[in-house]
C-alpha atoms as a PDB file:
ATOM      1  CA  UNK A   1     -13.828  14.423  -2.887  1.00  0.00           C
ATOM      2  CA  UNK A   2     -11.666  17.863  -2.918  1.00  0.00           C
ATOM      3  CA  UNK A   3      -9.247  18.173  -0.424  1.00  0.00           C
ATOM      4  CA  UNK A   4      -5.839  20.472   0.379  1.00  0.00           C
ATOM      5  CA  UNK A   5      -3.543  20.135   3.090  1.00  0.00           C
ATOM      6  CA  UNK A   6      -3.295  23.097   4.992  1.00  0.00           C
ATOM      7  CA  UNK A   7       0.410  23.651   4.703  1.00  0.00           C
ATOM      8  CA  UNK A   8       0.075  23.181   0.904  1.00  0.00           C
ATOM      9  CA  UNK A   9      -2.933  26.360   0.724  1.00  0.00           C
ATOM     10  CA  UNK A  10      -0.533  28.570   2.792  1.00  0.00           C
ATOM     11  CA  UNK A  11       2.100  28.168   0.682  1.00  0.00           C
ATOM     12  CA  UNK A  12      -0.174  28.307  -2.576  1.00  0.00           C
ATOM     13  CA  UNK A  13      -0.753  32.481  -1.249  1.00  0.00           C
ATOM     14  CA  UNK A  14       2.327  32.890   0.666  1.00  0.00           C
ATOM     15  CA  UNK A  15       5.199  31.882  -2.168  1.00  0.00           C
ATOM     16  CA  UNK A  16       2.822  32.085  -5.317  1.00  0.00           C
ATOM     17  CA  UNK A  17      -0.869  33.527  -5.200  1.00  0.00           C
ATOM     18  CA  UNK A  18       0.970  36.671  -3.483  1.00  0.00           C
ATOM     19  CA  UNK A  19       4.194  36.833  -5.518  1.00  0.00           C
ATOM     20  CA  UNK A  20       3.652  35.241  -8.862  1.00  0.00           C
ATOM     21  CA  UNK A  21       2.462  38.116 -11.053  1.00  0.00           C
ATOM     22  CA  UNK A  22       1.485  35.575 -13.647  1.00  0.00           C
ATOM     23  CA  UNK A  23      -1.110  34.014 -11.699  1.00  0.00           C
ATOM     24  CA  UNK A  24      -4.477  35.746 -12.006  1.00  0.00           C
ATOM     25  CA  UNK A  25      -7.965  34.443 -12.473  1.00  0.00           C
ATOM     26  CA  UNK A  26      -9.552  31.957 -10.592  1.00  0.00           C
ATOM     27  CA  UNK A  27      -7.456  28.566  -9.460  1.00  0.00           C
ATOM     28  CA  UNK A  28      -8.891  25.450  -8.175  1.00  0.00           C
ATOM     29  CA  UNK A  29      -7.076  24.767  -4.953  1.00  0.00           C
ATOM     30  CA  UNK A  30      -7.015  20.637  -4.609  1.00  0.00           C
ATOM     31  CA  UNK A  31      -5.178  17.712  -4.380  1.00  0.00           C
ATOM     32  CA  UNK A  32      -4.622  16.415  -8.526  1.00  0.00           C
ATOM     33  CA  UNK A  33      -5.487  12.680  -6.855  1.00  0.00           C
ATOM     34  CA  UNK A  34      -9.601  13.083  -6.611  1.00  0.00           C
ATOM     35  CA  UNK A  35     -11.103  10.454  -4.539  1.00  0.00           C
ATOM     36  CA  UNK A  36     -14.715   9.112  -4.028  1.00  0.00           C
ATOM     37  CA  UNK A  37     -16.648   9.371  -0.783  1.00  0.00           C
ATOM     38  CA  UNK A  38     -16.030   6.182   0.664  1.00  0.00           C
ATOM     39  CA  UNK A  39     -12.226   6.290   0.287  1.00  0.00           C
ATOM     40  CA  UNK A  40     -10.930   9.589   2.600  1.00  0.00           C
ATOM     41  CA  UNK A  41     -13.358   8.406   5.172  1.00  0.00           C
ATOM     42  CA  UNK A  42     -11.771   5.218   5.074  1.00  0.00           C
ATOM     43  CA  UNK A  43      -8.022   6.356   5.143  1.00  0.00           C
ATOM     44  CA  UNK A  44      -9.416   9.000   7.838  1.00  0.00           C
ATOM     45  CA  UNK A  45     -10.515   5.511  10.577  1.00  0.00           C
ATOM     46  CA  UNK A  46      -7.184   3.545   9.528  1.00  0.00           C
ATOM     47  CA  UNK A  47      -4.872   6.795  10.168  1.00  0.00           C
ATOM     48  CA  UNK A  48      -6.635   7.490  13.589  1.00  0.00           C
ATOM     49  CA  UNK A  49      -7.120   3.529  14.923  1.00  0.00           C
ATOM     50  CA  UNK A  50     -10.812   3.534  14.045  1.00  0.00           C
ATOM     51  CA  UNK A  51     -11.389   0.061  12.671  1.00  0.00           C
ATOM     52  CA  UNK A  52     -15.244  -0.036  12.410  1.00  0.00           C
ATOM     53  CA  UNK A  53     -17.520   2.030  10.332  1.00  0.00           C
ATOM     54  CA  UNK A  54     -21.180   2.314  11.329  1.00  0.00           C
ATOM     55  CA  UNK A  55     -23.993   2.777   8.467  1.00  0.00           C
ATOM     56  CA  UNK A  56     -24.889   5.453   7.212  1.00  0.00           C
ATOM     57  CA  UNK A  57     -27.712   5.498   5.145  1.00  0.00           C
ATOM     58  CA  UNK A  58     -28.393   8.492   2.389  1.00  0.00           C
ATOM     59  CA  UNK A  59     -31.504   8.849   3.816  1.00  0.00           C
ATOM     60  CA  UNK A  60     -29.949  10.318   6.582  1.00  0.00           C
ATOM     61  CA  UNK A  61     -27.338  12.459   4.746  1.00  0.00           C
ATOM     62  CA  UNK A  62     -30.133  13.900   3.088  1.00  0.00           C
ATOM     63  CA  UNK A  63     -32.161  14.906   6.182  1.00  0.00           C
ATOM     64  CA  UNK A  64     -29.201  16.291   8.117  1.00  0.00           C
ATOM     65  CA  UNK A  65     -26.967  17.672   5.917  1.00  0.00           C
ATOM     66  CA  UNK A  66     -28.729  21.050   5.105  1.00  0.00           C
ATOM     67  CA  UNK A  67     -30.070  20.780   8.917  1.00  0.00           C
ATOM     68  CA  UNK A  68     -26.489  19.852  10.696  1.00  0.00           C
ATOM     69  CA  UNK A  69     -24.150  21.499   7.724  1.00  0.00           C
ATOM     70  CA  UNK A  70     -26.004  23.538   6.028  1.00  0.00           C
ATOM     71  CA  UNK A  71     -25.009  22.164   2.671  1.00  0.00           C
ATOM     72  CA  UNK A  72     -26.048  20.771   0.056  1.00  0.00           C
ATOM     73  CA  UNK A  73     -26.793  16.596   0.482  1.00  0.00           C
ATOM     74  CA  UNK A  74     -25.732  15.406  -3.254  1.00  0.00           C
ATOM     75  CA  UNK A  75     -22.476  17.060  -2.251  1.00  0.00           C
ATOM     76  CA  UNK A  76     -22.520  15.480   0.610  1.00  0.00           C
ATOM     77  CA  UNK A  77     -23.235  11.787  -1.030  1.00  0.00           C
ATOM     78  CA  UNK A  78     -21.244  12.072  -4.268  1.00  0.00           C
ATOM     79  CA  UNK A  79     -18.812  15.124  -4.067  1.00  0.00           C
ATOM     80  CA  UNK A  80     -17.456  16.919  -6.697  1.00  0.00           C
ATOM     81  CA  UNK A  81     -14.396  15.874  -8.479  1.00  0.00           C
ATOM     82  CA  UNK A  82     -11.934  18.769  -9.575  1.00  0.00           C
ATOM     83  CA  UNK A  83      -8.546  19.095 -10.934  1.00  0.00           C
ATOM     84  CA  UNK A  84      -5.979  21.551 -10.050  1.00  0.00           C
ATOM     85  CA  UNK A  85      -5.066  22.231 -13.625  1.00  0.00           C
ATOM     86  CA  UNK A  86      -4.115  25.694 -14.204  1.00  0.00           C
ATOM     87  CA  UNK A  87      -2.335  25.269 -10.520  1.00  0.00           C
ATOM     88  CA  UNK A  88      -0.021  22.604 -12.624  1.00  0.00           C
ATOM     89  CA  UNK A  89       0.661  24.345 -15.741  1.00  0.00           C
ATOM     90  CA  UNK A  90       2.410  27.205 -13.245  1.00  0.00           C
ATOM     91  CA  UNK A  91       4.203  24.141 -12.039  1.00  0.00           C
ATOM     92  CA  UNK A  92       2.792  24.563  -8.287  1.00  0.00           C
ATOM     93  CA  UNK A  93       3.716  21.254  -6.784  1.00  0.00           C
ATOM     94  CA  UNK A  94       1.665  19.545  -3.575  1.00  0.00           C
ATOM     95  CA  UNK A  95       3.695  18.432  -0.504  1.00  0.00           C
ATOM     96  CA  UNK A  96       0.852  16.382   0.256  1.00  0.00           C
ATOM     97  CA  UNK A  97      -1.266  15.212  -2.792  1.00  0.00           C
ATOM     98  CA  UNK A  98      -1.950  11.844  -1.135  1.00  0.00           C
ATOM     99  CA  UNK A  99      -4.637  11.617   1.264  1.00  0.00           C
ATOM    100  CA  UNK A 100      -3.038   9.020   3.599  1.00  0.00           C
ATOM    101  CA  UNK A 101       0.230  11.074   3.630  1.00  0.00           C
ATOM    102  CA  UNK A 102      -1.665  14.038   4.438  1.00  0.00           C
ATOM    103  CA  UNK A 103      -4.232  13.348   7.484  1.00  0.00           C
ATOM    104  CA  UNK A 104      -0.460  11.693   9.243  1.00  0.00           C
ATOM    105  CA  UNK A 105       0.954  14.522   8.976  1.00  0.00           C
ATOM    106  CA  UNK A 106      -2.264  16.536  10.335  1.00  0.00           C
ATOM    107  CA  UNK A 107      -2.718  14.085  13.113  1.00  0.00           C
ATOM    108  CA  UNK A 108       1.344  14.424  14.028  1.00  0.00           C
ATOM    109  CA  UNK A 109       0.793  18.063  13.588  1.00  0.00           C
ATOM    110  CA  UNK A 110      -2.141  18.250  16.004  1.00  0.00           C
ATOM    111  CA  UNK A 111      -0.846  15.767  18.673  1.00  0.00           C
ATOM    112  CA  UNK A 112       2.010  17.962  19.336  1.00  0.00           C
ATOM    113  CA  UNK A 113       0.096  21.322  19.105  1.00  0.00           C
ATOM    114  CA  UNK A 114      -3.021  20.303  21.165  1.00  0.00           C
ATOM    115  CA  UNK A 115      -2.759  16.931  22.772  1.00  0.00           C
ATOM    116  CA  UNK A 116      -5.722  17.302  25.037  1.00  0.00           C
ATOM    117  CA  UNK A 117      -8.163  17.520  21.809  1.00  0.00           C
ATOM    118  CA  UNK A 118      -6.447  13.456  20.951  1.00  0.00           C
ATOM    119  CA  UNK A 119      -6.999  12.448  24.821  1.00  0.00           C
ATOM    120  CA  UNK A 120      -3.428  12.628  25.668  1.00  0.00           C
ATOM    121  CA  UNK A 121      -2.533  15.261  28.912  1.00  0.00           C
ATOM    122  CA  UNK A 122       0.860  16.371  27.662  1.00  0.00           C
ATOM    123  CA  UNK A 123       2.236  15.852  31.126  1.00  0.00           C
ATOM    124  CA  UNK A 124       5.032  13.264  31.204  1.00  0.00           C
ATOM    125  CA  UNK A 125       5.545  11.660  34.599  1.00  0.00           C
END
């Protein structure tokens, strides 16, 4: 599975994409530590307290997926698996190219900015 932390993709086109007259072309925009399906959704339940997973079957995934997401269901099932190469050889470095390290610092990010969307009121007694 691809993934970018946001703060990693604004600084990708604020402090290089925009400034960096060497990079041109195309650029794949990911974390350089890929992971399968199972894993992020996993790290996703143990960052937020979720400690059970229910089923799903593929059978499902391909049924909804195009219906619910309109995408694609092998992505869905098996990803795709990229590398930020040419990101690397212009020595662009991640803050965040660990999953884990990156949904806690989303989850910090979002309790602070919106904490009625994590079912806290933001009112202190």
């Amino acid at each position: 599975m691809c993934r970018i932390h946001e703060a990693d993709i604004n600084r990708l086109f604020d402090r290089r994409a925009l400034t960096d007259d060497r990079m041109d072309g195309a650029y794949i925009a990911s974390s350089p530590i890929p992971a399968a399906q199972q894993g992020p959704m996993r790290t996703l339940r143990r960052v937020i307290g979720i400690p059970i997973e229910l089923p799903t079957f593929s059978r499902m995934v391909l049924i909804d997926a195009p219906l619910l997401v309109c995408t694609d269901p092998e992505l869905a099932l098996y990803g795709r698996y990229v590398l930020p190469k040419r990101l690397q050889q212009r020595g662009f470095q991640l803050e965040f190219p660990v999953l884990e390290n990156a949904l806690r610092d989303l989850i910090s990010t979002s309790s602070t900015q919106f904490p009625a969307m994590l079912g806290q009121s933001g009112i202190s007694d």
